[in-house]
Protein backbone atom coordinates (compact mmCIF):
# COMPACT_ATOMS: atom_id res chain seq x y z
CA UNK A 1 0.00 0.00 0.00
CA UNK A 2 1.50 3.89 -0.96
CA UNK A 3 1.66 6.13 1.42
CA UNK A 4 -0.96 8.02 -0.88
CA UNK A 5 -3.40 5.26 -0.28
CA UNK A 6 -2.80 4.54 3.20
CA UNK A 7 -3.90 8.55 3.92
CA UNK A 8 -6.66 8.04 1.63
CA UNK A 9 -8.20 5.14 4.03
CA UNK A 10 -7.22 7.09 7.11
CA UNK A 11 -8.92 9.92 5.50
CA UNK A 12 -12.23 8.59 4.16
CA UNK A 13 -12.68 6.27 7.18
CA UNK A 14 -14.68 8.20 9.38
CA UNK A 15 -13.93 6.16 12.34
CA UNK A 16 -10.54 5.90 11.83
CA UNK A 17 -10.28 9.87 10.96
CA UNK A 18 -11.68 10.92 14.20
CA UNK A 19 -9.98 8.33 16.19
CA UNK A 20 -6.77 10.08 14.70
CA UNK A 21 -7.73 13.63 15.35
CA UNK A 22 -8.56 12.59 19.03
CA UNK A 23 -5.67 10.96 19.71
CA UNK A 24 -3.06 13.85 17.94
CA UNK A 25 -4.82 15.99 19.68
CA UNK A 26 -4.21 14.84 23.30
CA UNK A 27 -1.19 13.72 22.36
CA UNK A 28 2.38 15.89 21.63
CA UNK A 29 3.17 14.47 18.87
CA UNK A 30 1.91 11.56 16.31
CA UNK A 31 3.37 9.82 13.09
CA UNK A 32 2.15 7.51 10.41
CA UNK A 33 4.23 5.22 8.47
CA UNK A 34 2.85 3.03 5.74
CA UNK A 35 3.82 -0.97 5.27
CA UNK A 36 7.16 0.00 4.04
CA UNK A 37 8.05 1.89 6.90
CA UNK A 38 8.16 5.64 4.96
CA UNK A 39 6.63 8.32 6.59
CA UNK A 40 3.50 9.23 5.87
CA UNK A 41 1.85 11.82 7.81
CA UNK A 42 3.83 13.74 10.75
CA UNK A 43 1.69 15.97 13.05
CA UNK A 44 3.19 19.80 13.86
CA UNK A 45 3.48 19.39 17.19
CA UNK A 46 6.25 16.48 15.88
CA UNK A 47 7.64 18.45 13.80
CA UNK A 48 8.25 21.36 16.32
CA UNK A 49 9.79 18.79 18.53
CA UNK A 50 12.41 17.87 15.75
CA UNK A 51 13.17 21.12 14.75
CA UNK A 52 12.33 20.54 11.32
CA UNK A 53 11.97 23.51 9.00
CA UNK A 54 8.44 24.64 7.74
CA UNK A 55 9.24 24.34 4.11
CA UNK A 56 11.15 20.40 4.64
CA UNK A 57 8.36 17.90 3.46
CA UNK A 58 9.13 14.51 5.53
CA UNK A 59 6.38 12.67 3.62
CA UNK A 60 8.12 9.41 1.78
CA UNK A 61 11.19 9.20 3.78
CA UNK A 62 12.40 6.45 5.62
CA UNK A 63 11.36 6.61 9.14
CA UNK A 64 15.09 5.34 10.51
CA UNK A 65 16.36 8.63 8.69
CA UNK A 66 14.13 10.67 10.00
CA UNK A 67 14.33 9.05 13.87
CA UNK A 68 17.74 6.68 13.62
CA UNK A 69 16.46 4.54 16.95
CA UNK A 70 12.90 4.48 15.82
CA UNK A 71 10.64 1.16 16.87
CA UNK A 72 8.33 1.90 14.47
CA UNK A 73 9.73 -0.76 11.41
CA UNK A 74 9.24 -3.97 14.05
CA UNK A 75 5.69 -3.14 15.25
CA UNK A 76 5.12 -2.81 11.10
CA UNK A 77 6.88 -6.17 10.67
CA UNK A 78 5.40 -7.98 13.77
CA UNK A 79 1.89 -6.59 14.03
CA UNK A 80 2.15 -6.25 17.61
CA UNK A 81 2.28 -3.02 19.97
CA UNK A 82 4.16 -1.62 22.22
CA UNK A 83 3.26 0.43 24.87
CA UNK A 84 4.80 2.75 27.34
CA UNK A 85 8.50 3.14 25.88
CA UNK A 86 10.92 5.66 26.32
CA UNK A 87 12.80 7.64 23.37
CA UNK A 88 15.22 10.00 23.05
CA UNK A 89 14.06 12.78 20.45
CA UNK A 90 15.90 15.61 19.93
CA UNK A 91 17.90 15.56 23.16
CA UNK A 92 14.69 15.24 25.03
CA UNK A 93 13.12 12.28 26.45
CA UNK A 94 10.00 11.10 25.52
CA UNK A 95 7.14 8.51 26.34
CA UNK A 96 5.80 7.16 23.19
CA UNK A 97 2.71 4.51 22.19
CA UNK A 98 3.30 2.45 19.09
CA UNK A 99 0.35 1.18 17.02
CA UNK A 100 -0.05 -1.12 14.24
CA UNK A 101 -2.62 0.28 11.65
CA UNK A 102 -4.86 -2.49 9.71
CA UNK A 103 -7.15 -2.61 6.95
CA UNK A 104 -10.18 -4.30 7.17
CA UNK A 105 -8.90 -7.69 5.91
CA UNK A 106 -6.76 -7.31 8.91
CA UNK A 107 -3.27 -6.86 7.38
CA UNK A 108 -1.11 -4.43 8.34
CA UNK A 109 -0.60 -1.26 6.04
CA UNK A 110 1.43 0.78 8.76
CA UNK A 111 1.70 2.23 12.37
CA UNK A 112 1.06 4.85 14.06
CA UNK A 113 3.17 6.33 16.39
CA UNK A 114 2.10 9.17 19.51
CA UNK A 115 4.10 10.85 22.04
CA UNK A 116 2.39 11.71 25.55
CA UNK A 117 4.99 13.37 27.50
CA UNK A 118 8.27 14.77 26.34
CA UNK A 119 9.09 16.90 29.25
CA UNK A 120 9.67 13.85 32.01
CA UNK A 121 9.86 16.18 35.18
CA UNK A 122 5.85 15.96 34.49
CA UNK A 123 6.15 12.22 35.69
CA UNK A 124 8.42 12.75 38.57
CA UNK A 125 5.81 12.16 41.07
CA UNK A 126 5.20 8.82 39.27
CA UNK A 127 9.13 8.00 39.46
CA UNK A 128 9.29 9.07 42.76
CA UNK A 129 6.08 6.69 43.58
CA UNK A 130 7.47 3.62 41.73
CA UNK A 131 11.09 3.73 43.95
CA UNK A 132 9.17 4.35 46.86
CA UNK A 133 7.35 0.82 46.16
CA UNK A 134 10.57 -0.77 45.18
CA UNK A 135 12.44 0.19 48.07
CA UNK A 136 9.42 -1.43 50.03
CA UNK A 137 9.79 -4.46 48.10
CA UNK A 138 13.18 -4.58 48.44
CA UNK A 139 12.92 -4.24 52.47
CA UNK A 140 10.11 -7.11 52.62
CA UNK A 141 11.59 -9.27 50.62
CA UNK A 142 14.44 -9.55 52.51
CA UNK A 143 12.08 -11.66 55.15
CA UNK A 144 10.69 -13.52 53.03
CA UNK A 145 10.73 -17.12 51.73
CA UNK A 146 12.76 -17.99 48.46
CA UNK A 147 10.87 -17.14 45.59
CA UNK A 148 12.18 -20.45 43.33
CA UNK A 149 11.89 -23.76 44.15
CA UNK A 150 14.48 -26.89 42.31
CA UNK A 151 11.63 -27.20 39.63
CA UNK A 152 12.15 -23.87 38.68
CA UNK A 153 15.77 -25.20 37.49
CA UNK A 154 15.68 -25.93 33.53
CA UNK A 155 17.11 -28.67 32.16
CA UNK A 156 16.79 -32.38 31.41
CA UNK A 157 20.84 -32.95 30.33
CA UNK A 158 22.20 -35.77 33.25
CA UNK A 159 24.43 -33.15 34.68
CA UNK A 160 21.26 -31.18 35.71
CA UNK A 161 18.75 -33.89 36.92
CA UNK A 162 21.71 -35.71 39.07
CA UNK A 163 22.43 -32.28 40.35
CA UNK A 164 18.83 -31.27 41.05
CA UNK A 165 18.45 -35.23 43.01
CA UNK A 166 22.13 -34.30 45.26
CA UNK A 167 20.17 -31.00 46.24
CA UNK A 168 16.76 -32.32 47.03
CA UNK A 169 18.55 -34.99 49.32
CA UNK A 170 20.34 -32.19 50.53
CA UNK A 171 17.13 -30.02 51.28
CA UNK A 172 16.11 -32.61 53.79
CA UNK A 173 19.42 -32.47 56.38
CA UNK A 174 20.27 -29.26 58.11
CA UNK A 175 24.01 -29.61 57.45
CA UNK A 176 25.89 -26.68 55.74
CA UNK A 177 26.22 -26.70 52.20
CA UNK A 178 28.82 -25.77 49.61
CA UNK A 179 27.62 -24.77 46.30
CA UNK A 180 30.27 -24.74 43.59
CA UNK A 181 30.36 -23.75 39.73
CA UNK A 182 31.09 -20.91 37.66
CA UNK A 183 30.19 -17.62 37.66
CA UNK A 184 26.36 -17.12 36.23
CA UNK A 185 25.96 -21.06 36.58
CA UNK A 186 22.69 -20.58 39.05
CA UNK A 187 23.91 -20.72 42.32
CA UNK A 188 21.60 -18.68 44.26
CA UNK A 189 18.80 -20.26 42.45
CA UNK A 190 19.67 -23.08 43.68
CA UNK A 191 20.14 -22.03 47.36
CA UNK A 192 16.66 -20.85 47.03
CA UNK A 193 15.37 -24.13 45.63
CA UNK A 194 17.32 -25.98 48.49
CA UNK A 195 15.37 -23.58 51.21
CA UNK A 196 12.24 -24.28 49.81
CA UNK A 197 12.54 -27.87 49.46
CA UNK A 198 13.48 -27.87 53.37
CA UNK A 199 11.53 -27.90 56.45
CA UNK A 200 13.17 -24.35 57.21
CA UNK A 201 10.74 -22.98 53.87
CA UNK A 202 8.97 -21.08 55.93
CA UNK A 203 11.16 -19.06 57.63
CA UNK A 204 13.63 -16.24 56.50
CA UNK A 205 15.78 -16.71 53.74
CA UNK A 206 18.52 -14.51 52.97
CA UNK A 207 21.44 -13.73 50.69
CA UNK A 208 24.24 -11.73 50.50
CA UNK A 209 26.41 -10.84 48.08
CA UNK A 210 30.81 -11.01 49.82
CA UNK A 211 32.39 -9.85 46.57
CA UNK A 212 29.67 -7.09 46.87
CA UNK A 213 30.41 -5.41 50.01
CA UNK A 214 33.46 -3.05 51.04
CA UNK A 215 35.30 -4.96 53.49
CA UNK A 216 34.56 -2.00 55.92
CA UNK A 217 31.13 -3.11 56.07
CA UNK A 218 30.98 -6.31 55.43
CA UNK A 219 31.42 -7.42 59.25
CA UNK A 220 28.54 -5.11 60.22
CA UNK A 221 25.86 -6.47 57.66
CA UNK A 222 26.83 -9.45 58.56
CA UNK A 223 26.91 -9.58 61.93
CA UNK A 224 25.36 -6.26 63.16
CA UNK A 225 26.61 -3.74 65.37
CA UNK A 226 25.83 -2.55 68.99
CA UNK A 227 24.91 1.23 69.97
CA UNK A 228 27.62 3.13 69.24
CA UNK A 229 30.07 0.91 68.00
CA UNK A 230 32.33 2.94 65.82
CA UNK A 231 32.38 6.97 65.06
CA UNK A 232 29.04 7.90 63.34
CA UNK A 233 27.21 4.93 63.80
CA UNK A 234 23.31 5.03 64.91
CA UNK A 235 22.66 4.99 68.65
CA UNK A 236 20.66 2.12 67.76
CA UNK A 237 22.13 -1.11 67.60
CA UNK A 238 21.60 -2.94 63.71
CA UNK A 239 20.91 -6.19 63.47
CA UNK A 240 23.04 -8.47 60.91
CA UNK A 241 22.36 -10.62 58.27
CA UNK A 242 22.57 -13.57 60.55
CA UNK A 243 20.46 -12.56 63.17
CA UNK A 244 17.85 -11.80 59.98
CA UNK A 245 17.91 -15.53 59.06
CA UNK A 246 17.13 -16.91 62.39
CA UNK A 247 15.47 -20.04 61.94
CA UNK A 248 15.42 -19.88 58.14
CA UNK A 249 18.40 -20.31 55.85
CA UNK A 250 21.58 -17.87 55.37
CA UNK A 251 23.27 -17.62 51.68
CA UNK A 252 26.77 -16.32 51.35
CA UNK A 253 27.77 -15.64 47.99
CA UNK A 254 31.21 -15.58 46.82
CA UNK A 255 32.19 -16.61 50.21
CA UNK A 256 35.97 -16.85 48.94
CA UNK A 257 36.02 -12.84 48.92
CA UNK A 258 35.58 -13.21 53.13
CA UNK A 259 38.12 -11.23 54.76
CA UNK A 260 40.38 -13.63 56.94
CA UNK A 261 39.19 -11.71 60.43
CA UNK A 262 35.70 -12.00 59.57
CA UNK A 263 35.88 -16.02 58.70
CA UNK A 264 36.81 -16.58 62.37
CA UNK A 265 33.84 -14.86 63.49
CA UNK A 266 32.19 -17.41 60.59
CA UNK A 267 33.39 -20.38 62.28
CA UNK A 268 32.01 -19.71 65.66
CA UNK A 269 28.14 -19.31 64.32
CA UNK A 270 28.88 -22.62 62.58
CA UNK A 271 30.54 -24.22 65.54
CA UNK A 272 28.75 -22.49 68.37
CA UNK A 273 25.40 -21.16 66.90
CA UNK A 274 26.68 -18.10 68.35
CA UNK A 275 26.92 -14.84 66.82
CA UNK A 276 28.47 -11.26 68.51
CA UNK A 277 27.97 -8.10 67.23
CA UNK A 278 30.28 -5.21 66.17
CA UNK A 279 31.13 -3.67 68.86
CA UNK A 280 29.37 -5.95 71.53
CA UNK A 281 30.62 -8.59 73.79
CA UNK A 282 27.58 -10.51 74.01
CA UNK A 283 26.62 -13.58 72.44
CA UNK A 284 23.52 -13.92 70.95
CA UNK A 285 22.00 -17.51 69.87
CA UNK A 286 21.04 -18.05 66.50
CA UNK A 287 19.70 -21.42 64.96
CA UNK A 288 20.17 -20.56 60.69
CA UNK A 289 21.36 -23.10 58.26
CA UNK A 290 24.16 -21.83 56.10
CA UNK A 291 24.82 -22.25 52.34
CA UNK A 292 27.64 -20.87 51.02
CA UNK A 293 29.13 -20.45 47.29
CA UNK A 294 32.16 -19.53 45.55
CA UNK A 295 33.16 -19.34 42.03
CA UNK A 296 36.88 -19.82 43.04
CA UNK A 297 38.83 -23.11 44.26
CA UNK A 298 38.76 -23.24 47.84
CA UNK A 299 41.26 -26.04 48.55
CA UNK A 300 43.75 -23.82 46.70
CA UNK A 301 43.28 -20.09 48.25
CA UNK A 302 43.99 -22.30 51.90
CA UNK A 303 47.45 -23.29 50.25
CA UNK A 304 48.11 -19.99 49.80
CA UNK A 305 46.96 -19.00 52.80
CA UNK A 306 44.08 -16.87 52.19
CA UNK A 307 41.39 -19.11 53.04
CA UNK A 308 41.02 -20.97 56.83
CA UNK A 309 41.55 -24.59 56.64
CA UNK A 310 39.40 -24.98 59.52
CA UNK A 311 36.63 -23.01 58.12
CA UNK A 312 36.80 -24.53 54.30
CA UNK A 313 36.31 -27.91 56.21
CA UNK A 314 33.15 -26.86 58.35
CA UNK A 315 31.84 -25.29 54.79
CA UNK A 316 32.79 -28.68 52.81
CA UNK A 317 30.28 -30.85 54.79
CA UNK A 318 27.83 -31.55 51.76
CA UNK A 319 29.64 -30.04 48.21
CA UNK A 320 27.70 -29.65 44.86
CA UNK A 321 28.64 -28.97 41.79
CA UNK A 322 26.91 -26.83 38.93
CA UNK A 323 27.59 -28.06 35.65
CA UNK A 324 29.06 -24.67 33.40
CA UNK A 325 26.37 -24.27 30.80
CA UNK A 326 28.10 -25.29 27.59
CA UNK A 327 28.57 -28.93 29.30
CA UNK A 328 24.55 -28.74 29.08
CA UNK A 329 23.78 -29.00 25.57
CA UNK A 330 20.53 -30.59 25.49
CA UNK A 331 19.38 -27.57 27.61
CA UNK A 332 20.61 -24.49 25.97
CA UNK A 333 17.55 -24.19 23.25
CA UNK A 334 14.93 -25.44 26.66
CA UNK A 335 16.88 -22.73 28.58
CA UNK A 336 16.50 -19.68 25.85
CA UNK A 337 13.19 -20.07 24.63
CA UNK A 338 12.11 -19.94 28.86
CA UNK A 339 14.28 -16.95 29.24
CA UNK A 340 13.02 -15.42 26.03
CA UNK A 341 9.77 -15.82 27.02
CA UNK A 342 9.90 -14.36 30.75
CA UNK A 343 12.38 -11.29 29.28
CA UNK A 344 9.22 -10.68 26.55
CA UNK A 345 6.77 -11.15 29.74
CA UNK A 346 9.11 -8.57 31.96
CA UNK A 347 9.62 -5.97 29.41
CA UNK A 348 6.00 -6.31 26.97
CA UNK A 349 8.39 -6.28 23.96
CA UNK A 350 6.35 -7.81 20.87
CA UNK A 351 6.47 -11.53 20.68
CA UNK A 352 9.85 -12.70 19.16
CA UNK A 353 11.54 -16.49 18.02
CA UNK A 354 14.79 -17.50 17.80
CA UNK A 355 15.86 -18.56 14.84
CA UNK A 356 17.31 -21.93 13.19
CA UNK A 357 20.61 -20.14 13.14
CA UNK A 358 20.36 -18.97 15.77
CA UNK A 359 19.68 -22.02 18.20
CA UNK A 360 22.71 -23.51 15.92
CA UNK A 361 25.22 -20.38 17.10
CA UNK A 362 23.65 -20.61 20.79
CA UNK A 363 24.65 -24.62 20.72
CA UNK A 364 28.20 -23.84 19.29
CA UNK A 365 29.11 -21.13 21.61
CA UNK A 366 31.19 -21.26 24.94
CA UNK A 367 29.39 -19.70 27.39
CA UNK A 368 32.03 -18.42 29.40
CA UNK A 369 29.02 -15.98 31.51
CA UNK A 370 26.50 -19.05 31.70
CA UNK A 371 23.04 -19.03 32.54
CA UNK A 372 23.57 -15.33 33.44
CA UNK A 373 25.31 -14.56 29.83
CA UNK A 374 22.61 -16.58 27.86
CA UNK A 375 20.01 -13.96 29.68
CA UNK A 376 21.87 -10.80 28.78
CA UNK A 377 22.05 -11.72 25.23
CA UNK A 378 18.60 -12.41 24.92
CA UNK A 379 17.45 -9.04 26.35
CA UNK A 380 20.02 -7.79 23.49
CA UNK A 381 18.27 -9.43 21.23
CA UNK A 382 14.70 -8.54 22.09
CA UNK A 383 16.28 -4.61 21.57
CA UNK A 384 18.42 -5.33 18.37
CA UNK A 385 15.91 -7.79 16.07
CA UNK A 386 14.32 -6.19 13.33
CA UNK A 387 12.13 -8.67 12.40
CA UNK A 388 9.79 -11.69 14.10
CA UNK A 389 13.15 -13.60 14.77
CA UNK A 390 16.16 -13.60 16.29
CA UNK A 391 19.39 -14.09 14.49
CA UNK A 392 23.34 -15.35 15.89
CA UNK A 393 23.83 -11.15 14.95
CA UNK A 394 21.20 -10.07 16.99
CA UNK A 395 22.42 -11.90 19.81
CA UNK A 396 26.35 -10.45 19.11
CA UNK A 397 27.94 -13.01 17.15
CA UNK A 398 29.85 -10.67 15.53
CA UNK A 399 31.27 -9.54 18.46
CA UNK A 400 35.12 -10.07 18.97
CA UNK A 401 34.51 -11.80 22.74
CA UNK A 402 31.79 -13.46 21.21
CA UNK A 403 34.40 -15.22 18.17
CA UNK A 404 36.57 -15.40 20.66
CA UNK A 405 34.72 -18.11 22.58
CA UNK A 406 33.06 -19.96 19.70
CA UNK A 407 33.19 -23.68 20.45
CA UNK A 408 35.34 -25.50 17.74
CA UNK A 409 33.23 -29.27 17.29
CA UNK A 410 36.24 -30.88 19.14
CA UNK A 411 35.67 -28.92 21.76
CA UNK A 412 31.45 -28.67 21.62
CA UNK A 413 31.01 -31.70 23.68
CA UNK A 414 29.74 -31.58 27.31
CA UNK A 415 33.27 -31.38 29.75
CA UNK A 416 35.09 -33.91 31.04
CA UNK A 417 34.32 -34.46 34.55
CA UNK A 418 36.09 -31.55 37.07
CA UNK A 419 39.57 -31.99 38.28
CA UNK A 420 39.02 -29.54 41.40
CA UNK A 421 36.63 -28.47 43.41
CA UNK A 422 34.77 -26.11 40.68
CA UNK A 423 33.86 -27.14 36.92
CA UNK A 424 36.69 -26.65 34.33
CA UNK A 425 36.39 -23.11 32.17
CA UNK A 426 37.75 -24.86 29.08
CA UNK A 427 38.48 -28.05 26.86
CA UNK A 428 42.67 -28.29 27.87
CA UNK A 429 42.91 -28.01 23.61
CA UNK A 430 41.92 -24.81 23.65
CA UNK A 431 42.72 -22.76 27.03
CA UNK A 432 46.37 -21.72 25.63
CA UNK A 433 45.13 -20.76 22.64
CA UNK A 434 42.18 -18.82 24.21
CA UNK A 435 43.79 -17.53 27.07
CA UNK A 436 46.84 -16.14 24.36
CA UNK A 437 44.08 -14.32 21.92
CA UNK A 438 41.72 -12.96 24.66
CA UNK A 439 44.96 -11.18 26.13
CA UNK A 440 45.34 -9.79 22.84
CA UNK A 441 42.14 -8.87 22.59
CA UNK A 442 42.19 -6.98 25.53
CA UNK A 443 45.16 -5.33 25.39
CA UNK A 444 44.43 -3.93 21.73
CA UNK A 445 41.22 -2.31 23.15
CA UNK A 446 42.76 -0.78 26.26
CA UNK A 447 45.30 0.77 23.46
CA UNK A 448 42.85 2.30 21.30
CA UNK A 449 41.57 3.75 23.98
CA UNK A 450 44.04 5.22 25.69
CA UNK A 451 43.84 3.17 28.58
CA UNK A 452 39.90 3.62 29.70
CA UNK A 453 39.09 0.29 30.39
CA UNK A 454 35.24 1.24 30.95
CA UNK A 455 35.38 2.16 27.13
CA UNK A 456 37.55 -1.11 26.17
CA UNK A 457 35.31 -2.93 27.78
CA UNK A 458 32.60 -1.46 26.18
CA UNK A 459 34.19 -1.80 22.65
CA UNK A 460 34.48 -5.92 23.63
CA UNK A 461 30.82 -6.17 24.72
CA UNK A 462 31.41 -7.21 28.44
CA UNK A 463 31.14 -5.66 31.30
CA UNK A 464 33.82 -3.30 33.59
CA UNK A 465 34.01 -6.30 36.13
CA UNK A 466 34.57 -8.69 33.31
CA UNK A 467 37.44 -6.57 31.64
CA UNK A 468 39.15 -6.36 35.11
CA UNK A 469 38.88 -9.95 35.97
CA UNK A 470 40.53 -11.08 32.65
CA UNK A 471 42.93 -8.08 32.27
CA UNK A 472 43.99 -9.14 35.52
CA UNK A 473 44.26 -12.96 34.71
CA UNK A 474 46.39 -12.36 31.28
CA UNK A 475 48.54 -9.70 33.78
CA UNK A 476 49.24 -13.33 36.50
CA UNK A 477 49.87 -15.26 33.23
C-alpha cells in the first residue's frame, strides 16, 4: 500500500479519521508510516519537537532517517504493539505509544506512532512513587521465603537432573552446604530451591552478596553492630544478616572474597550457633542453616593461605557442583526459549523467536558468563531484532569476545568431569590458545583507547568487572 493510499483510508474512514484527530490531539506528537516503513503523515506538534523547518516535506522518507532509533519498522513487521516506551528525540526524552494500523482484511498497512509526555519532570511524582514501592519491596523481601523452588531449574541434560536429586537430598538435612560452579551457573537459584525444598521454607531466607560489600562493612551487615560501635554509627544497635535468618536459611555468595578476620567470626556461628555483634561482647543464639558459594577453588586459596583450613572444612560438609552451561547442551535451546519468554513477559516487547541459526550459534558457543550470559544476550536481542526472529547477529555473534569463545566441534562436547573443586572453564585443547588471543584482545582495546578500560570494555561487549577480571588474569599469566 502507498503512502498516498494509506492517507486516503485514514482519511475517508470516518472512524478511523476521528480516532486520529482525538488521539493527535491529546497527544504531543503523532506519526504515520505506511507498510514499508516511509513516513507518511507527521503531526506539527512532531515536527516542532524535531526542529524541522516549515518548508522540509518529511512525507516518503524512511522513518530510521528521519528518527535513527525508531521502533516503528518492528511493530510494522510484527503486528504487535508496544506500549509505554521511552525515546530519546531531539535531546529530550520522551514517552511514546506504538500502534499497528490495519485494513479491514486485517493486514497491516502501517503504524502509528504518539508521544504523551516529552518533558519527564511531568512524571516525577510517578518516578518518585514507583522507587518508593521498590524500596518497600526490596525491604520485605528480605524476610521472606525464596521465591524459586528446584523445579524452577531448567534442564533435562544428566548433569542437571543428578544435580537437582544431590540438592533435594540435601534439602532434607540441616548440614551446611557448599555450592560450587562458575560464575552465572545458578547458584543462588539453587540455594533458594534448596530452602524451599526444606523444612526451614517457611522461615527467612537470605542472601548476600561477599564480593559485593566493602570490606569496611561487610562485618557489620553481617553480623550487626551494637549502639555506638564505631564513630558515626546510629545509637541504635543494627541487626546483621545472621540474626535476619534466624530459623530460616543464610546464603553467602562468593564466600571466597571473606576477609580472613571475619571467617573466624564465621566459624564460631557454625561451631557455636553463636553470633556477637560489632562492637558488643555478648553472644547472641542463633539457629540458621548456612549455604555458602564460591566461584573460586577453595582447597587452593587455603594453600596460599588466604582461606582458613578450619573453616573450608566446616563449609565442605555436603559439596555440589553446577555443571558450566556449555557442558549442558541438550538444555541451551529449553533454557532460551524460557528466558526469552519471561524477558518478553518482563519488558511487553512484541512476541519474538529464535531462529534456526540462531539455536545452531547458541549450541556452538562457549558460554564463558553461563546461565547469566545466555540472559543478557537475549534481552540484546529482544532490543536489536528487526524482524519476528532472532538471528546469531542479533544476539552479538559478531562480536570479537563473542568469536573469541566460539566452540570449535572438538571442543562442543559436554566437559570432562572436574579436576578440582569447581567445573573446568575450558576443553585443555583450547585454554592456551584462548587464554593467548583474549589477552590480545584486551590489550588492543585498552590501546585504542588510551587506557579507559570502561570504554575497552565497552568496545568488547562485556562488562567493567569482566574486563578487570581477565585483564587481571592475562597480567598473573
Amino acid at each position: 500500500m502507498t503512502p498516498e493510499n494509506l492517507m486516503h483510508l485514514l482519511s475517508n474512514d470516518q472512524a478511523s479519521h476521528i480516532l486520529l484527530e482525538q488521539l493527535t490531539n491529546a497527544c504531543q506528537g503523532s506519526l504515520v508510516i505506511d507498510r514499508g516503513c516511509r513516513i507518511v503523515w507527521i503531526s506539527e506538534a512532531y515536527r516542532k519537537l524535531l526542529a524541522l523547518p516549515e518548508t522540509f516535506d518529511a512525507t516518503g522518507l524512511p522513518v530510521e532517517q528521519l528518527l535513527p532509533t525508531s521502533q516503528m519498522p518492528r511493530v510494522v513487521q510484527t503486528g504487535k504493539p508496544m506500549f509505554v516506551d521511552l525515546m530519546e528525540i531531539n535531546n529530550h526524552w520522551c514517552v511514546v505509544n506504538r500502534l499497528p494500523l490495519r485494513n479491514e482484511s486485517g493486514d497491516v498497512v502501517g503504524a502509528l506512532g504518539l508521544i504523551f509526555h516529552n518533558d519527564l519532570d511531568e512524571l516525577q511524582p510517578l518516578f518518585d512513587k514507583f522507587a518508593r514501592l521498590r524500596r518497600r519491596f526490596e525491604q520485605e523481601n528480605l524476610l521472606r521465603t525464596s521465591r524459586y523452588q528446584l523445579d524452577d531449574i531448567i534442564g533435562l541434560s544428566p548433569q542437571i537432573t543428578q544435580m537437582k536429586r544431590q540438592a533435594q537430598r540435601a534439602a532434607q538435612l540441616d548440614a551446611t552446604l557448599l555450592l560450587l560452579g562458575e560464575t552465572g551457573t545458578g547458584k543462588e537459584l539453587l540455594a533458594q530451591g534448596i530452602h524451599q525444598a526444606s523444612p526451614r521454607s517457611n522461615a527467612p531466607f537470605v542472601g548476600i552478596n561477599m564480593a559485593a560489600l566493602p570490606e569496611p562493612l561487610a562485618e557489620a551487615e553481617l553480623f550487626g553492630t551494637a549502639a555506638g560501635a564505631y564513630t558515626g554509627a546510629d545509637r541504635k544497635s543494627r541487626i546483621g544478616k545472621i540474626q535476619l535468618a534466624d530459623g530460616g536459611t543464610l546464603f553467602l555468595d562468593e564466600i571466597a572474597e571473606m576477609p580472613l578476620a571475619m571467617q573466624a567470626k564465621l566459624l564460631r556461628v557454625l561451631q557455636e550457633r553463636e553470633v556477637e555483634a560489632l562492637g558488643s561482647n555478648r553472644l547472641i543464639s542463633v539457629d540458621v542453616r548456612i549455604i555458602a558459594a564460591t566461584s573460586k577453588n577453595l582447597a587452593e586459596l587455603v594453600e596460599h593461605g588466604l582461606f582458613r583450613a578450619d573453616l573450608y572444612y566446616r563449609l565442605h560438609v555436603l559439596p555440589i557442583h553446577l555443571p558450566p552451561l556449555r557442558a549442558r547442551q541438550g538444555d541451551i535451546a529449553l533454557l532460551a526459549e524460557h528466558l526469552l519468554q519471561t524477558i518478553q513477559r518482563q519488558t511487553h516487547l512484541p512476541e519474538l523467536k529464535l531462529s534456526a541459526t540462531a539455536l545452531d550459534w547458541l549450541n556452538g558457543y562457549h558460554w564463558p558468563g553461563n546461565v547469566r550470559e545466555l540472559r543478557n544476550r537475549l534481552e540484546r536481542a529482544c532490543v536489536m531484532a528487526e524482524g519476528e526472529q532472532i538471528s546469531p547477529m542479533d544476539l552479538g555473534s559478531e562480536d570479537p569476545i563473542s568469536t573469541l569463545n566460539k566452540l570449535s566441534p572438538a571442543s562442543a562436547q559436554p566437559d570432562r568431569a572436574p579436576v578440582s573443586e569447581t567445573e573446568t572453564v575450558s576443553s585443555s585443547d583450547l585454554k592456551t590458545l584462548r587464554q593467548r588471543h583474549e589477552c590480545q584482545l584486551l590489550e588492543e582495546a585498552l590501546h585504542q583507547h588510551q587506557g579507559n578500560r570502561t570504554a575497552a570494555a565497552k568496545s568488547l561487549g562485556i562488562s567493567r568487572a569482566t574486563f578487570y577480571n581477565r585483564i587481571r588474569h592475562c597480567k598473573a599469566d
